[in-house]
Protein backbone atom coordinates (compact mmCIF):
# COMPACT_ATOMS: atom_id res chain seq x y z
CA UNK A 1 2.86 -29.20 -0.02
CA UNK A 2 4.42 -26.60 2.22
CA UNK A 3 0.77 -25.29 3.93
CA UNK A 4 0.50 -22.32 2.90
CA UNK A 5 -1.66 -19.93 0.28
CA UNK A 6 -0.63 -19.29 -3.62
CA UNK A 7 -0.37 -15.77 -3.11
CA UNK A 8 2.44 -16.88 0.02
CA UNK A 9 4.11 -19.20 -2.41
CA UNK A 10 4.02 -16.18 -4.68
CA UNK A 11 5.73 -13.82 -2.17
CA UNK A 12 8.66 -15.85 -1.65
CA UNK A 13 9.37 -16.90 -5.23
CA UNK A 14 9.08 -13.12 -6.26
CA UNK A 15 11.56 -11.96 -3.22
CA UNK A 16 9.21 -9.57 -1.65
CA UNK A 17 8.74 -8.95 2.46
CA UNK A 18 6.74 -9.39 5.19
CA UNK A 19 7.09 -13.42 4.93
CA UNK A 20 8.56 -15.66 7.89
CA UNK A 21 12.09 -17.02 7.77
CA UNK A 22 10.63 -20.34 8.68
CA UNK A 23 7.36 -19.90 6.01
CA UNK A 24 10.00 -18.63 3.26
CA UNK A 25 12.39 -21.91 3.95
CA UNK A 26 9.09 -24.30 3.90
CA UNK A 27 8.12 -22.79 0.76
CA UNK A 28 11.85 -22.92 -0.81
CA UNK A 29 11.73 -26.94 0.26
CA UNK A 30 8.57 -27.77 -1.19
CA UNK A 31 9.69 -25.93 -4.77
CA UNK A 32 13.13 -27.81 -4.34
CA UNK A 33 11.52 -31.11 -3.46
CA UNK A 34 8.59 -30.69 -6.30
CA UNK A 35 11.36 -29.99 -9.07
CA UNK A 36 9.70 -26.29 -9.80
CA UNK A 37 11.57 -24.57 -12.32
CA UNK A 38 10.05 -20.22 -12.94
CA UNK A 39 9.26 -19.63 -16.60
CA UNK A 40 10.77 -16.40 -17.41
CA UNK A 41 8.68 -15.99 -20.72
CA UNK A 42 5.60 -16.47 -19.08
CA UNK A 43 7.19 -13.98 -15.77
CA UNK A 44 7.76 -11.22 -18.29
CA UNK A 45 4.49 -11.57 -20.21
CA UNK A 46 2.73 -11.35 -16.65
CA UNK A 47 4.92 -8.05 -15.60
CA UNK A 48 4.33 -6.22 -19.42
CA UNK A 49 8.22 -6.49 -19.99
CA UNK A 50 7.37 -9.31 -22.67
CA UNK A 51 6.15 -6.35 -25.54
């Protein structure tokens, strides 16, 4: 929905740099618009912090 690659999607919802203003705002619509709320469960059992 907003153009661009998972692992771009994945940069903005996880706060880290090197993404455009105007890439970071797309994304941040489309997740807004598509109702997309992060699992923090699943977020900690992906980082290790779940154990």
């Amino acid at each position: 929905m907003a153009g661009v690659s998972f692992a771009t999607v994945s940069r903005v919802l996880n706060a880290e740099p090197h993404v455009r203003e105007e890439t970071r705002l797309r994304v941040k619509r489309a997740v807004a618009l598509l109702g997309y709320e992060r699992n923090e469960a699943a977020a900690q059992l992906r980082r290790g912090a779940g154990s």
